[in-house]
N, C-alpha and C. Protein backbone atom coordinates (compact mmCIF):
# COMPACT_ATOMS: atom_id res chain seq x y z
N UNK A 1 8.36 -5.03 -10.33
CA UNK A 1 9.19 -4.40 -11.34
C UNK A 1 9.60 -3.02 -10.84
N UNK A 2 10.57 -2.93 -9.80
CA UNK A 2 10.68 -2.04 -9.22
C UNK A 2 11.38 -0.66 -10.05
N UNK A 3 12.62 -0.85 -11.17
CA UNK A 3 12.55 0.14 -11.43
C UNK A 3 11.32 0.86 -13.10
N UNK A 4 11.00 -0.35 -13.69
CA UNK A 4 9.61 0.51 -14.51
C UNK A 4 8.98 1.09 -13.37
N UNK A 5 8.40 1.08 -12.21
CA UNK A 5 7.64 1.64 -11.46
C UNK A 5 8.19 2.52 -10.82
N UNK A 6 9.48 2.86 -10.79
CA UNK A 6 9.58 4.38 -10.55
C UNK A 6 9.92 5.15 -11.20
N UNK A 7 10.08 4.36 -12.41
CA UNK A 7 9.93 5.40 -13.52
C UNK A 7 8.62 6.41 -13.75
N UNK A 8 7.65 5.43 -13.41
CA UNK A 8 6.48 6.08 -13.65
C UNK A 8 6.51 6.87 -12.69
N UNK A 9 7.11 6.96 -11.56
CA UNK A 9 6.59 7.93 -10.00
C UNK A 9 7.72 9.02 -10.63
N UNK A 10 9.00 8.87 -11.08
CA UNK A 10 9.40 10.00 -11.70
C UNK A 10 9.08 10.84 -12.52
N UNK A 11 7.80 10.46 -13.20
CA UNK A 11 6.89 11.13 -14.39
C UNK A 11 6.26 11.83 -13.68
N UNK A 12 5.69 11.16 -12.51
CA UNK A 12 4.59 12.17 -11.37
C UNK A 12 4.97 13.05 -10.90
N UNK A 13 6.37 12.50 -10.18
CA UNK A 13 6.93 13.92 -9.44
C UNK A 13 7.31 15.35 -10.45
N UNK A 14 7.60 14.48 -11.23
CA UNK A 14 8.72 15.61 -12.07
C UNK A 14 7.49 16.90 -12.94
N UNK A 15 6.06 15.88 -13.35
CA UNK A 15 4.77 16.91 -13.14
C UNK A 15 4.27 17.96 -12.50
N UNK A 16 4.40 17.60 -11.36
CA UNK A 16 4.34 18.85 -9.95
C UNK A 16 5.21 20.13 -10.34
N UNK A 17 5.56 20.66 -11.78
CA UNK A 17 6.53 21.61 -11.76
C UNK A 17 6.02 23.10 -10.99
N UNK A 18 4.63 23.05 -10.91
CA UNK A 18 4.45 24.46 -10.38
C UNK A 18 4.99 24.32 -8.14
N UNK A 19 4.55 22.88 -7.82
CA UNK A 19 4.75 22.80 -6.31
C UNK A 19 6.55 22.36 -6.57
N UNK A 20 6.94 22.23 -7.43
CA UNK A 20 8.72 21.82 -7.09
C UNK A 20 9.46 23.39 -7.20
N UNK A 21 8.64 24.10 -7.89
CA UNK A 21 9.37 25.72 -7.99
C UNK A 21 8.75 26.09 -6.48
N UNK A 22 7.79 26.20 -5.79
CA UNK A 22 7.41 27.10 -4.72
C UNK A 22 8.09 25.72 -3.81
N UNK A 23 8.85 24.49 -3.57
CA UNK A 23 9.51 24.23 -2.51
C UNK A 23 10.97 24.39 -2.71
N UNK A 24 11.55 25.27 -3.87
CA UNK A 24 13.04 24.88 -4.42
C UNK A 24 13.50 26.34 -3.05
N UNK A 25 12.44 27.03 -3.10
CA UNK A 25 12.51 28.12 -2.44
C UNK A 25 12.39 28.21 -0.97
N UNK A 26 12.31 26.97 -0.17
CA UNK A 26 11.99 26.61 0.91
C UNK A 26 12.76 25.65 1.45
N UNK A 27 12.84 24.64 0.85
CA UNK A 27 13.57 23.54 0.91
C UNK A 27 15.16 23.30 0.99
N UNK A 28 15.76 23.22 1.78
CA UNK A 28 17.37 23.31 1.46
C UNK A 28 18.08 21.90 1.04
N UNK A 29 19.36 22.61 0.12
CA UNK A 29 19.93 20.87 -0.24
C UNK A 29 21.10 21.79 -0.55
N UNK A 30 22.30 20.89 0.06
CA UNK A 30 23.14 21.01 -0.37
C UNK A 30 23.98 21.93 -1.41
N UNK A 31 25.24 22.39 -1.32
CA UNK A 31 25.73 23.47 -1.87
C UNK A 31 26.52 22.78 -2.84
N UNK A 32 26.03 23.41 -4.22
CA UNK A 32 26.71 22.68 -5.70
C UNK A 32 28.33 22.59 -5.76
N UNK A 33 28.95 21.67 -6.19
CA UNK A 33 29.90 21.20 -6.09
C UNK A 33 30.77 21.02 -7.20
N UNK A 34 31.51 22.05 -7.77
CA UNK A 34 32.04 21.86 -9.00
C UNK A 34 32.62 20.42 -9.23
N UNK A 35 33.00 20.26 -10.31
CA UNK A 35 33.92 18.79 -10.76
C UNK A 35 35.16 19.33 -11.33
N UNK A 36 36.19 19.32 -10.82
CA UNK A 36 37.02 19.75 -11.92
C UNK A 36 37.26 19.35 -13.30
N UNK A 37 38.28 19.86 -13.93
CA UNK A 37 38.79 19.57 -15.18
C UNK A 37 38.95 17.70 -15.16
N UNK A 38 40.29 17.51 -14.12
CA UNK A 38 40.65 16.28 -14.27
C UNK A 38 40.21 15.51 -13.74
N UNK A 39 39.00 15.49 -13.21
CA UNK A 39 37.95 14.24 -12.76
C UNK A 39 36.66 14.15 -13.75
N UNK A 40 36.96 15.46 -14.68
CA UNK A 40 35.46 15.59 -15.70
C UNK A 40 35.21 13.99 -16.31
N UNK A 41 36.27 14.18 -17.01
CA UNK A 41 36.33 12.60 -17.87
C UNK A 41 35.90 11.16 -17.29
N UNK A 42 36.20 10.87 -15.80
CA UNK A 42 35.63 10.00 -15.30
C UNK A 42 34.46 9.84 -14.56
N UNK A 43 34.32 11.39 -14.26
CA UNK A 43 32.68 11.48 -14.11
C UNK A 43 31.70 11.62 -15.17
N UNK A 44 32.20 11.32 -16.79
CA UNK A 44 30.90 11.69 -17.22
C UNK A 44 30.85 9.58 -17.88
N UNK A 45 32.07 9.17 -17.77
CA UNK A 45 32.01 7.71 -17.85
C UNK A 45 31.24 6.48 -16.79
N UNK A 46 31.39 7.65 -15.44
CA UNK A 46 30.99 6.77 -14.49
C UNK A 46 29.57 6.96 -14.66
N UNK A 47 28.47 8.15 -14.96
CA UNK A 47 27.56 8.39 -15.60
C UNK A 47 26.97 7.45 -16.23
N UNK A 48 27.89 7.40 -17.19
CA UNK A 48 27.69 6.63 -18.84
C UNK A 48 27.35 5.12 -18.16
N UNK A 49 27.63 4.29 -17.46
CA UNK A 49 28.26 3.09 -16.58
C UNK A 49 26.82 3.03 -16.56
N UNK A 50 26.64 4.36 -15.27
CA UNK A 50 25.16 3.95 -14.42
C UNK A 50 23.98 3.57 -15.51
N UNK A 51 24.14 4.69 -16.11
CA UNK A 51 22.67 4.53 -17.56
C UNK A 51 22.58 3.03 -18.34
N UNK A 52 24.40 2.85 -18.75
CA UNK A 52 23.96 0.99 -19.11
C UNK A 52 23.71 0.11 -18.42
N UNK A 53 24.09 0.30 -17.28
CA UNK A 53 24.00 -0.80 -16.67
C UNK A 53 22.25 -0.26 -15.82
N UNK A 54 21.71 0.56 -15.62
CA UNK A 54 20.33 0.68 -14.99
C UNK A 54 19.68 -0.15 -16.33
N UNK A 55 20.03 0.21 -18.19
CA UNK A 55 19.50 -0.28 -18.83
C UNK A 55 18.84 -1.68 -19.05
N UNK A 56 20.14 -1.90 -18.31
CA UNK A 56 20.62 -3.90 -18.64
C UNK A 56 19.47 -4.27 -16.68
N UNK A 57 19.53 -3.29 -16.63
CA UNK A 57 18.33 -4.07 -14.84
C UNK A 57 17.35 -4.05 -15.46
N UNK A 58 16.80 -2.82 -16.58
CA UNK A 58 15.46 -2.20 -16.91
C UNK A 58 14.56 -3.63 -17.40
N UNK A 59 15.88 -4.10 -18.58
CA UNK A 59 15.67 -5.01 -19.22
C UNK A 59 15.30 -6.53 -18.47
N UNK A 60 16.00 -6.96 -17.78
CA UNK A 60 16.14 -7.73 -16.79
C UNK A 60 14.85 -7.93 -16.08
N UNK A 61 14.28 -7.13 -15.56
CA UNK A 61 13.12 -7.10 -15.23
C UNK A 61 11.93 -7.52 -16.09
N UNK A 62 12.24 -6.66 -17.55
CA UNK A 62 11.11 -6.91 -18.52
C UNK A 62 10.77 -8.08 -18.48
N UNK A 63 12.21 -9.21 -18.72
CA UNK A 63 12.24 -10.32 -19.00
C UNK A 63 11.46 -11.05 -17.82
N UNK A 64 11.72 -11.12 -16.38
CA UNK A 64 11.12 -11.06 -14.93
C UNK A 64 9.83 -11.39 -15.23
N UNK A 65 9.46 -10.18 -15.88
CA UNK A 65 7.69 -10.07 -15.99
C UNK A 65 7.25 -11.07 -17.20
N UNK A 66 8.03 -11.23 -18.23
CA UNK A 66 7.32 -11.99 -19.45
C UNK A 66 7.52 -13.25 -18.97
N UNK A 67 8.49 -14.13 -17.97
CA UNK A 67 8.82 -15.30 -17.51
C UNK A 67 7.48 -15.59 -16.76
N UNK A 68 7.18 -14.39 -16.18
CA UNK A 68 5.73 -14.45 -14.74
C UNK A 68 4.76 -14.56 -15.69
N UNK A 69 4.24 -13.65 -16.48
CA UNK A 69 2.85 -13.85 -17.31
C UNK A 69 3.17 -15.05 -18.27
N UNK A 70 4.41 -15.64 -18.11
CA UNK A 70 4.20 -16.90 -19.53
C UNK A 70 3.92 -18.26 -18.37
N UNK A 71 4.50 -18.15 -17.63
CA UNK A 71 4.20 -19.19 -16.28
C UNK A 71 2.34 -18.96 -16.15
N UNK A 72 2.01 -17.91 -15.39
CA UNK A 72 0.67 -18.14 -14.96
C UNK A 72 -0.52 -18.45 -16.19
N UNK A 73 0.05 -17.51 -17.37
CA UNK A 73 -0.66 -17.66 -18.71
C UNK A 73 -0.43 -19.27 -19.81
N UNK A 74 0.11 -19.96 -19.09
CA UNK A 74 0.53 -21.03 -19.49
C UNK A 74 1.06 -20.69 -21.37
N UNK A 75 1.94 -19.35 -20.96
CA UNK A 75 2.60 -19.23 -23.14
C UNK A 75 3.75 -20.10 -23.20
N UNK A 76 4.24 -20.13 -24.26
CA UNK A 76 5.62 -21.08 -24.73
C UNK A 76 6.10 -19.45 -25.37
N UNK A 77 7.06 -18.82 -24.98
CA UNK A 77 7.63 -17.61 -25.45
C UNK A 77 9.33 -18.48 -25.64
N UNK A 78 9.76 -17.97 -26.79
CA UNK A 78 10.94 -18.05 -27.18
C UNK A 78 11.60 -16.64 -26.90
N UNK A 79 11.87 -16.41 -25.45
CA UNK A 79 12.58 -15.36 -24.98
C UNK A 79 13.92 -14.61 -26.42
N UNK A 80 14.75 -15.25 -26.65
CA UNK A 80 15.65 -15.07 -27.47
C UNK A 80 15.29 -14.44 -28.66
N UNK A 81 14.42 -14.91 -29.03
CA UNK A 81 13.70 -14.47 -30.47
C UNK A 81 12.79 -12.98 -30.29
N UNK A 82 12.35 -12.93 -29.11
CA UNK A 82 11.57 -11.85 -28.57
C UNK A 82 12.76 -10.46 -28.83
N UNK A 83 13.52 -10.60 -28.00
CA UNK A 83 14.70 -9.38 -28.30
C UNK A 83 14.90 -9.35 -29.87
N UNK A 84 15.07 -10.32 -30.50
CA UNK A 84 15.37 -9.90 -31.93
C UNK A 84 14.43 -9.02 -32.73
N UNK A 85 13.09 -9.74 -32.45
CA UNK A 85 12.12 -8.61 -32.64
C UNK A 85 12.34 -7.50 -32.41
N UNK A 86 12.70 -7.28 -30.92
CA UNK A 86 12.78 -6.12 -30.41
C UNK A 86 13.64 -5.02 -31.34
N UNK A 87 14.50 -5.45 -31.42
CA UNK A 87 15.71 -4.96 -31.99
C UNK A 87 15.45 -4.36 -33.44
N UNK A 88 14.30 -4.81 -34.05
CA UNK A 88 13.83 -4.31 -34.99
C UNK A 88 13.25 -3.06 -35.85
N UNK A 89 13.51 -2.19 -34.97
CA UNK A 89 13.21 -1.15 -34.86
C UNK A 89 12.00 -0.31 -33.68
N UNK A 90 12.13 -1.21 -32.85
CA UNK A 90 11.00 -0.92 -31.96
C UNK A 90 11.62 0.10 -31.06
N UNK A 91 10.58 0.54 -30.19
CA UNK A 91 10.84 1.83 -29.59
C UNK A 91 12.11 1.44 -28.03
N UNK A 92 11.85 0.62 -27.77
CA UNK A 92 13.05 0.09 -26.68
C UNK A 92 14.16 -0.68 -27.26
N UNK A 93 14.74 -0.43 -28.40
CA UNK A 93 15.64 -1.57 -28.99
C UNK A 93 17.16 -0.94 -28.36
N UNK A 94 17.48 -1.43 -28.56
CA UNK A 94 19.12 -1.23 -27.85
C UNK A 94 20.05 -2.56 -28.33
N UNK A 95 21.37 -2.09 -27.98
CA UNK A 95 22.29 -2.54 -28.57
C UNK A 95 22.96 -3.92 -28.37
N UNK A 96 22.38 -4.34 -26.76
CA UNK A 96 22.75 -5.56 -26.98
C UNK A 96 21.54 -6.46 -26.44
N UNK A 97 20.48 -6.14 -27.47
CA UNK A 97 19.66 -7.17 -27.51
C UNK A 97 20.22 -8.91 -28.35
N UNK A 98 21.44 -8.52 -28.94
CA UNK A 98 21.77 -9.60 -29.89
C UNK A 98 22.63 -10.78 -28.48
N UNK A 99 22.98 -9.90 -27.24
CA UNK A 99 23.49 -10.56 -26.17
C UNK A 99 22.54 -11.01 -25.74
N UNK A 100 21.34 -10.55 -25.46
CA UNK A 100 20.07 -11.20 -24.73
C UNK A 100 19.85 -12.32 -25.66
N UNK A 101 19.94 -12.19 -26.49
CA UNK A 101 19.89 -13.31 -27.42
C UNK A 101 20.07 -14.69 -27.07
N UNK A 102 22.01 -14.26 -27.39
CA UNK A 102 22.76 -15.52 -26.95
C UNK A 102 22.38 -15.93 -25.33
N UNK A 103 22.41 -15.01 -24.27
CA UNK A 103 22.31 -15.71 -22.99
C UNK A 103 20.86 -16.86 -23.28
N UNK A 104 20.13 -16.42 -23.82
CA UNK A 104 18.71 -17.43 -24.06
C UNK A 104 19.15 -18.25 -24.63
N UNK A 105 19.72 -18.58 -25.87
CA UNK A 105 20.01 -19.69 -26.20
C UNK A 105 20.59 -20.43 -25.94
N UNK A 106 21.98 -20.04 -24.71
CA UNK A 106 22.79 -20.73 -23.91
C UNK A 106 21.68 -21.90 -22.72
N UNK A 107 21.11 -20.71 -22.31
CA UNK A 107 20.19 -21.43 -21.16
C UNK A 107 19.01 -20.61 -21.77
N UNK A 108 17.65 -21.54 -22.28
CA UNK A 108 16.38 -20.89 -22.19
C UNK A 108 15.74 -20.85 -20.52
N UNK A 109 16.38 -21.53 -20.07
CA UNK A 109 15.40 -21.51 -18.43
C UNK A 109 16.33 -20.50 -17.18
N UNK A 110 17.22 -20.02 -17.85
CA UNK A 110 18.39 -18.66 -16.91
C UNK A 110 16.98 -18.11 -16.01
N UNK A 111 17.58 -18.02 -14.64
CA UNK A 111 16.23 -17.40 -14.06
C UNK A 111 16.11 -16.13 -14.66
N UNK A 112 17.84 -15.64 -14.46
CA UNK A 112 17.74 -13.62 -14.69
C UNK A 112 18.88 -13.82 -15.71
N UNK A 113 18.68 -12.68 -17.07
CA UNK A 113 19.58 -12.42 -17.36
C UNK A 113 21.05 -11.78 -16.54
N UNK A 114 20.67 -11.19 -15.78
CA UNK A 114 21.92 -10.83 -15.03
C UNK A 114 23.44 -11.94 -14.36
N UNK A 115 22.59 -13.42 -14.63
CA UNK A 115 23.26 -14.55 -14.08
C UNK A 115 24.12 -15.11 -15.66
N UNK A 116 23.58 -14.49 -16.88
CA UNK A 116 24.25 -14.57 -17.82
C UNK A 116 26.39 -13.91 -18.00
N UNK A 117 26.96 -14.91 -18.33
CA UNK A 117 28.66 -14.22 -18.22
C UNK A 117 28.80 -12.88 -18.70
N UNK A 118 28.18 -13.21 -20.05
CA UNK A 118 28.28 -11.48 -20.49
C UNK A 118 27.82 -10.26 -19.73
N UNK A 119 26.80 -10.58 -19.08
CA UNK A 119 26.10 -9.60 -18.13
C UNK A 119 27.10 -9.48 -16.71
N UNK A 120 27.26 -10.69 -16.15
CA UNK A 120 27.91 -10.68 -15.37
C UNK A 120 29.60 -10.29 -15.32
N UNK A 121 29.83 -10.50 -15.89
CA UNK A 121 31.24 -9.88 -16.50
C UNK A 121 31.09 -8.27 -16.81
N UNK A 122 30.40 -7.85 -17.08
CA UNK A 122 30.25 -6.59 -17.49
C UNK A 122 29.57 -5.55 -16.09
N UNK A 123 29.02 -6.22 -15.29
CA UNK A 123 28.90 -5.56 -14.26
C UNK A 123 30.23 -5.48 -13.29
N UNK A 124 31.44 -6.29 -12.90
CA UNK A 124 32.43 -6.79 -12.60
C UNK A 124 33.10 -4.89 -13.10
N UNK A 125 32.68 -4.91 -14.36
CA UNK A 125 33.53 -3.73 -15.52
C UNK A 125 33.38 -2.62 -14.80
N UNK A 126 31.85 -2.27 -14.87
CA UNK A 126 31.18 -1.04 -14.14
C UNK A 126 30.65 -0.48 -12.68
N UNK A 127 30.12 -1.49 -12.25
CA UNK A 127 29.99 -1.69 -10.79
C UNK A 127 30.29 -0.14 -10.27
N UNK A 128 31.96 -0.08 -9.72
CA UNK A 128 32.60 0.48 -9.20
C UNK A 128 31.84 2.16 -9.89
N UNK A 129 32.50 2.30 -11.25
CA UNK A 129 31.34 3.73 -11.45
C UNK A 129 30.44 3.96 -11.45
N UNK A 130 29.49 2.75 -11.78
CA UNK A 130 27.56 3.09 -11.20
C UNK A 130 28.09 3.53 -9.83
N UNK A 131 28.33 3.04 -8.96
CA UNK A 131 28.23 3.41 -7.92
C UNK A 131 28.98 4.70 -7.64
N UNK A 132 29.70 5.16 -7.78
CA UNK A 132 30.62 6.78 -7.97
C UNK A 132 29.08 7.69 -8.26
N UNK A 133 28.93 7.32 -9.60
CA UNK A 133 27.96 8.31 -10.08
C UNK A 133 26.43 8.38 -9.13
N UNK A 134 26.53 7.91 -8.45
CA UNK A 134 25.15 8.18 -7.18
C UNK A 134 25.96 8.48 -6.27
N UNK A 135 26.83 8.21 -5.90
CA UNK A 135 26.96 8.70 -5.07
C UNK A 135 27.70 10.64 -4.55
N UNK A 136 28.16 10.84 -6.73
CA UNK A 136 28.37 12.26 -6.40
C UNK A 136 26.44 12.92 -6.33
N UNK A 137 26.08 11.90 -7.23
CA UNK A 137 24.33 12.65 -7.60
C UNK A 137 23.86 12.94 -5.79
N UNK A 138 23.98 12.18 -5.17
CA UNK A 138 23.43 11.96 -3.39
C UNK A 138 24.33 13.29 -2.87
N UNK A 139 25.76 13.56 -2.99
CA UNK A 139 26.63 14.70 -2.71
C UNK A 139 26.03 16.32 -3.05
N UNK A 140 25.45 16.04 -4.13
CA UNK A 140 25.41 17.10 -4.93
C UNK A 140 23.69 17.53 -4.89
N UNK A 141 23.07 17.00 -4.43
CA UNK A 141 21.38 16.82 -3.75
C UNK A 141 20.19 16.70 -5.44
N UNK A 142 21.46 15.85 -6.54
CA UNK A 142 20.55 15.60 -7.61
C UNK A 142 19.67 14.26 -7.49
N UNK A 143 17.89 14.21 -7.49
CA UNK A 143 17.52 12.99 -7.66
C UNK A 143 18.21 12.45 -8.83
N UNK A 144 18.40 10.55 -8.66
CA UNK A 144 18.68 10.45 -9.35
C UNK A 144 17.83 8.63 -9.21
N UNK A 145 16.67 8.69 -9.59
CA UNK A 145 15.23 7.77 -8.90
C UNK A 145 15.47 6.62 -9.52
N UNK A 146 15.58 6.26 -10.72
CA UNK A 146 16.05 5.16 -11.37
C UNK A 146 16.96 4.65 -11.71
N UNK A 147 18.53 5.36 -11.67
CA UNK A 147 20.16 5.13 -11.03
C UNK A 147 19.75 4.19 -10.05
N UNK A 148 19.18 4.92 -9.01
CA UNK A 148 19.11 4.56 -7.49
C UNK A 148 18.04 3.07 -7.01
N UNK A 149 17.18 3.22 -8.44
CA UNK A 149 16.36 2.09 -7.83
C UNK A 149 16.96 0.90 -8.82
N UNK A 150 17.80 1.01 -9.63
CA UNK A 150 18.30 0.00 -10.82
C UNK A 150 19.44 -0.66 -9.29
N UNK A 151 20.19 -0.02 -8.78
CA UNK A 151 21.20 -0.21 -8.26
C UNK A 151 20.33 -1.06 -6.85
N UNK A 152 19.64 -0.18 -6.17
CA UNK A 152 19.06 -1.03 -4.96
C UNK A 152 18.81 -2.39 -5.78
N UNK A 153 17.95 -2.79 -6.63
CA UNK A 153 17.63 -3.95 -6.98
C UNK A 153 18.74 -5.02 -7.44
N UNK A 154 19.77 -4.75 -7.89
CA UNK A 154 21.02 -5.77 -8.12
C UNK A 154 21.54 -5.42 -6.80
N UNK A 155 21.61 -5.25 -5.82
CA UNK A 155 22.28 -5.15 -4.84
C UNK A 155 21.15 -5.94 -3.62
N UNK A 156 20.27 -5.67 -3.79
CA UNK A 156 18.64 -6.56 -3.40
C UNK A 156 19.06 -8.41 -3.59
N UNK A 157 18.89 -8.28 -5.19
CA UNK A 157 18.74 -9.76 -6.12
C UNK A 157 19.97 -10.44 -5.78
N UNK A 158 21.24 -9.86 -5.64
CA UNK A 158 22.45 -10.93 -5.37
C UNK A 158 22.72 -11.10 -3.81
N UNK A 159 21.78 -10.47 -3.07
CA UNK A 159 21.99 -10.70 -1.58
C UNK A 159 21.58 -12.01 -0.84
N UNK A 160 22.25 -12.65 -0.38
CA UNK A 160 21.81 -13.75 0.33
C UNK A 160 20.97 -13.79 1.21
N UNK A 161 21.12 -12.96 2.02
CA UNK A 161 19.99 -12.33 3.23
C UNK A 161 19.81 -10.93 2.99
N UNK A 162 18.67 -10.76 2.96
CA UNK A 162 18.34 -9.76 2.55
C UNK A 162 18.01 -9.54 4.02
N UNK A 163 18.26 -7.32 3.93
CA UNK A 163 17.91 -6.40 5.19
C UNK A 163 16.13 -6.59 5.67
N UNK A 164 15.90 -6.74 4.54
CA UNK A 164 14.02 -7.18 5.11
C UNK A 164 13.86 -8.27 5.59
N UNK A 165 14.79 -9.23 5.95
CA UNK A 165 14.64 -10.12 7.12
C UNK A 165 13.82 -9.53 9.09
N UNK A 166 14.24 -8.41 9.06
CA UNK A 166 13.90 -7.48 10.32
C UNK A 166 12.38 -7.13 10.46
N UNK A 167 12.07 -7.29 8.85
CA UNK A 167 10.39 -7.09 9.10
C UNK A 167 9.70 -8.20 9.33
N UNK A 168 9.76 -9.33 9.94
CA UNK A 168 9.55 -10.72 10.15
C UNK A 168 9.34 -10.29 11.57
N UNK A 169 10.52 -9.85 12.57
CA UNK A 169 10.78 -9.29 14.15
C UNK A 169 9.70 -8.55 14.07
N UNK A 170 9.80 -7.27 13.42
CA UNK A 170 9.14 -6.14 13.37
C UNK A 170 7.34 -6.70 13.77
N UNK A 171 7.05 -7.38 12.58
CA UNK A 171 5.38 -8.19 12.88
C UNK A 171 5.19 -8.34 13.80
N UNK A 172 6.38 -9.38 14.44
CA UNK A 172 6.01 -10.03 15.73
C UNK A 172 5.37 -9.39 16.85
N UNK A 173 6.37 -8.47 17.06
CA UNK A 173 6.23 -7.52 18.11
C UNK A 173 5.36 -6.66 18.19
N UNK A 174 4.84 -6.54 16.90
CA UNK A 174 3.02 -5.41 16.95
C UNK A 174 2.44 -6.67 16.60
N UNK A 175 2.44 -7.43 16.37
CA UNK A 175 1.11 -8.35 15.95
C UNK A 175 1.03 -9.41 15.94
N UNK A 176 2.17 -10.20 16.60
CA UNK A 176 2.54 -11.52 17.18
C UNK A 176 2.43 -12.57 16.04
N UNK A 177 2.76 -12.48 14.90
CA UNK A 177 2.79 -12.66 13.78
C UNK A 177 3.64 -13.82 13.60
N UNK A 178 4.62 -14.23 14.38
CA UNK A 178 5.69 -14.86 14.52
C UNK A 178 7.22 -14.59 13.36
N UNK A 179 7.83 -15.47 13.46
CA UNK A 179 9.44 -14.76 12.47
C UNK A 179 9.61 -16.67 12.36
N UNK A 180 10.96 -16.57 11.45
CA UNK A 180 11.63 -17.44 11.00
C UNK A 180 13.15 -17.27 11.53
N UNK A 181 14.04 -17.88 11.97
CA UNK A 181 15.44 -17.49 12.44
C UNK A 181 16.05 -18.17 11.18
N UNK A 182 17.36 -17.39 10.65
CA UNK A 182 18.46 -17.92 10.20
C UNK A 182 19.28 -18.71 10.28
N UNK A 183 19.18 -19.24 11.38
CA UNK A 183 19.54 -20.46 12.31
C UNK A 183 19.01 -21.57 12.39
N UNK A 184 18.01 -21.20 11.53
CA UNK A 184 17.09 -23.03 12.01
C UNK A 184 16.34 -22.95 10.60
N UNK A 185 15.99 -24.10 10.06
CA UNK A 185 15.69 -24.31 9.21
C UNK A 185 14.12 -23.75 8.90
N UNK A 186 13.91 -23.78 7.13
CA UNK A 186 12.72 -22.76 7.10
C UNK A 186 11.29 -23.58 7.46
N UNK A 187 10.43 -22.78 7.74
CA UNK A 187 9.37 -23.44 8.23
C UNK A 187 9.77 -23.83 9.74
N UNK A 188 10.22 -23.01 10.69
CA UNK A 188 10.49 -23.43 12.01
C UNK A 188 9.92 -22.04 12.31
N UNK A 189 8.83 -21.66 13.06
CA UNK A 189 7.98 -20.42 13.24
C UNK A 189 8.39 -20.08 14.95
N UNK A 190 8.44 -18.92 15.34
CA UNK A 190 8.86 -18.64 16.75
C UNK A 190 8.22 -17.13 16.90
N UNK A 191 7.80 -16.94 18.24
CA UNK A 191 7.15 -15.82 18.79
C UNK A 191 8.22 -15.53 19.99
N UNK A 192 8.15 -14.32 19.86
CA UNK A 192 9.10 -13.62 21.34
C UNK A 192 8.21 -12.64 21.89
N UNK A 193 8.45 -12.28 23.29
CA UNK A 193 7.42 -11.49 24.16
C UNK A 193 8.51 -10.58 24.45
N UNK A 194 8.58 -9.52 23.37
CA UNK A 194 9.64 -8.62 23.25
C UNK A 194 9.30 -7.66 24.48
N UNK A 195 8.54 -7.05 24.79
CA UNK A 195 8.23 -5.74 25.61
C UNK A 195 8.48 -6.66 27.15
N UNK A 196 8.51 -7.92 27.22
CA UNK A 196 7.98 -7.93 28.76
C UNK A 196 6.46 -7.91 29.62
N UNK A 197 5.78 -7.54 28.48
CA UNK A 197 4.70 -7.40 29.04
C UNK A 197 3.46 -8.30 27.59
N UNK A 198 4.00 -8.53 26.87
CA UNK A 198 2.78 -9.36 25.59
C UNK A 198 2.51 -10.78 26.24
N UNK A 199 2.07 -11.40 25.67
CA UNK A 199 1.91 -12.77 25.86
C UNK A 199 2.37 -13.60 25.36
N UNK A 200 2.44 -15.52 25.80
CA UNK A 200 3.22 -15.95 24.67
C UNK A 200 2.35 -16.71 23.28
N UNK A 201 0.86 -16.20 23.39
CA UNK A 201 0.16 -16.42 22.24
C UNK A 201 0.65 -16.04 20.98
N UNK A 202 1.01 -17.19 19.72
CA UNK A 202 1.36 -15.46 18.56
C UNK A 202 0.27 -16.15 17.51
N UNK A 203 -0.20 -15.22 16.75
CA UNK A 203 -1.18 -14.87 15.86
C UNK A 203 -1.43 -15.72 14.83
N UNK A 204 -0.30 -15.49 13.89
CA UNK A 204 -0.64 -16.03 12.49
C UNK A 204 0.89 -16.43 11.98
N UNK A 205 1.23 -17.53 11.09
CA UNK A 205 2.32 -17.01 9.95
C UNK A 205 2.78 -16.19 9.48
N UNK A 206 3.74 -15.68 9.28
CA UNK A 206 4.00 -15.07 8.19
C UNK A 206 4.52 -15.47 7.55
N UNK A 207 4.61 -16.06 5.92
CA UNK A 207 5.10 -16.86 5.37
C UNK A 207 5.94 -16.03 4.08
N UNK A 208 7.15 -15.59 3.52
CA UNK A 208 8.10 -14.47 2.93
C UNK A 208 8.66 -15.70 1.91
């Protein structure tokens, strides 16, 4: 649940207020960057973008985790009905829990809400300004920890091959671990004697 968990590391850091004042003074970042007048308006929308749509990952995840503990815990959860609760006045309720709704009742077995139209359609909407708005926050040297980790993770989840394919190589070569190629079907295990000098013994599986 990658971005609840940096939420919490943003609670930690953001604690440290006496060591973040004695490095603000040491530390260099970048020189502040006005916005003008006529970009104000779409920078405080593209903003607005990032926060719903990190919301709609936040959520996404929740769901992630109650799918995992109802699987291993063997529950029968009526996902759909759960948000309505929610919505009840509880402390995370938000506005389109009545959409989480419908995507459940469309499909109770949707892996991710995010594969839902409404969701998906609505990222199609925003996309483009989540991404603006990190990238003036990255310009401008503002953390911005859960923007940034909402966004890595839909950009993670819809990838076909994912960049951590390289840590498969990576094993090999310290620990002969072996890899999987993209090229050959899964469960086809291969060792390379990258340096020239290893052997062609390799170790163990790694199984991803």
């Amino acid at each position: 649940m990658t971005l609840i968990g940096e939420s919490v590391f943003a609670r930690c850091l953001s604690s440290l207020k006496d060591e973040r004042v004695r490095a603000s003074a040491t530390l260099p970042g970048p020189a502040p960057q006005a916005i003008g007048a006529a970009q104000k308006k779409e920078f405080i929308e593209n903003v607005r973008g990032a926060l719903y749509w990190s919301k709609i990952i936040s959520y996404a995840q929740g769901y992630m985790l109650l799918r995992a503990a109802a699987k291993e815990r063997g529950w029968k959860l009526n996902l759909g009905e759960i948000a309505l609760m929610w919505s009840g006045g509880c402390i995370i309720r938000s506005v389109f829990f009545g959409d989480i709704k419908k995507a459940f009742d469309k499909n109770p077995e949707t892996d991710n809400l995010l594969i839902d139209d409404f969701f998906a359609n609505a990222i199609k909407k925003y996309q483009a300004g989540w991404r603006q708005a990190l990238i003036h926050a990255v310009a401008m040297g503002i953390p911005t920890p859960a923007f940034s980790t909402a966004l890595a993770f839909y950009d993670g989840y819809r990838s076909r091959q994912s960049p951590a394919n390289p840590i498969q190589a990576q094993r090999d070569f310290f620990g002969a671990h072996t890899y999987e190629r993209i090229d050959k079907p899964r469960g086809n295990f291969f060792h390379t004697n990258w340096t020239g000098h290893g052997g062609t013994t390799a170790s163990s599986s790694y199984n991803v």
